[in-house]
Protein backbone atom coordinates (compact mmCIF):
# COMPACT_ATOMS: atom_id res chain seq x y z
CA UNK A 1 0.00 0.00 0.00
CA UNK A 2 2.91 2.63 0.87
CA UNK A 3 4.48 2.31 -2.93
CA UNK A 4 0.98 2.61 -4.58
CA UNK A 5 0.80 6.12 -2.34
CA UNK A 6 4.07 6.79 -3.12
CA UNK A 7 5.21 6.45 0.29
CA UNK A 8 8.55 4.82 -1.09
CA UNK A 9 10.90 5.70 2.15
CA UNK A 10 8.07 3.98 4.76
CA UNK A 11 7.81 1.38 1.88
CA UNK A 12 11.27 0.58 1.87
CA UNK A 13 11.09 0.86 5.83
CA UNK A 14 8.64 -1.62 5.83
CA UNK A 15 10.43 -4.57 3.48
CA UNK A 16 14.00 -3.39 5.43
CA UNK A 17 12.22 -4.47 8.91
CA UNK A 18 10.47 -7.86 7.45
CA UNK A 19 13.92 -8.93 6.02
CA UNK A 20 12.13 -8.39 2.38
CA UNK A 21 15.35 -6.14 1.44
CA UNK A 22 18.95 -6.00 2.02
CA UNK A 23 21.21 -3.17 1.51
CA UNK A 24 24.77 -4.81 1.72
CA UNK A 25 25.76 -4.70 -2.39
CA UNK A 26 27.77 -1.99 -4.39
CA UNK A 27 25.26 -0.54 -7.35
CA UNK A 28 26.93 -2.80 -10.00
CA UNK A 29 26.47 -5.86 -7.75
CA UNK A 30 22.62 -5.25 -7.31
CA UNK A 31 22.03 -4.41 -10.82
CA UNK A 32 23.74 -7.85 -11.82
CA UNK A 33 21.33 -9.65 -9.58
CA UNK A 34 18.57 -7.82 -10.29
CA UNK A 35 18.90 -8.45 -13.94
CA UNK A 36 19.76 -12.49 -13.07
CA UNK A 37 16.88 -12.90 -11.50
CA UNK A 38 14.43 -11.23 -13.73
CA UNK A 39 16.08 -13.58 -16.48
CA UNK A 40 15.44 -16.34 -14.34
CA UNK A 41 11.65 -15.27 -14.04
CA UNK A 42 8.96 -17.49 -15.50
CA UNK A 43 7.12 -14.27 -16.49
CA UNK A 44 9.98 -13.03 -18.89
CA UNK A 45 8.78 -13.93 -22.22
CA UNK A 46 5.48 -12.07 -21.36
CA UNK A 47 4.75 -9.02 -24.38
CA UNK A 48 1.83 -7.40 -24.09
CA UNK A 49 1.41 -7.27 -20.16
């Protein structure tokens, strides 16, 4: 509910304190994962979504 009212700190807040996100990467590590796991995702070869 907090991203969908654009509450993105309290959002981020929230998925920091249920161990949803971490914050212990460099930018180039967390973009490498990021884009490893959305090529791992079943919903990649969705095109008109």
């Amino acid at each position: 509910m907090e991203f969908a009212e654009s509450n993105i700190l309290s959002g981020i807040t929230l998925l920091r304190q249920n161990n949803c996100v971490r914050f212990d990467n460099t930018l180039q590590d967390s973009m490498s994962k990021l884009i490893y796991n959305w090529s791992l995702s079943k919903f990649k070869h969705m095109k008109n979504w």
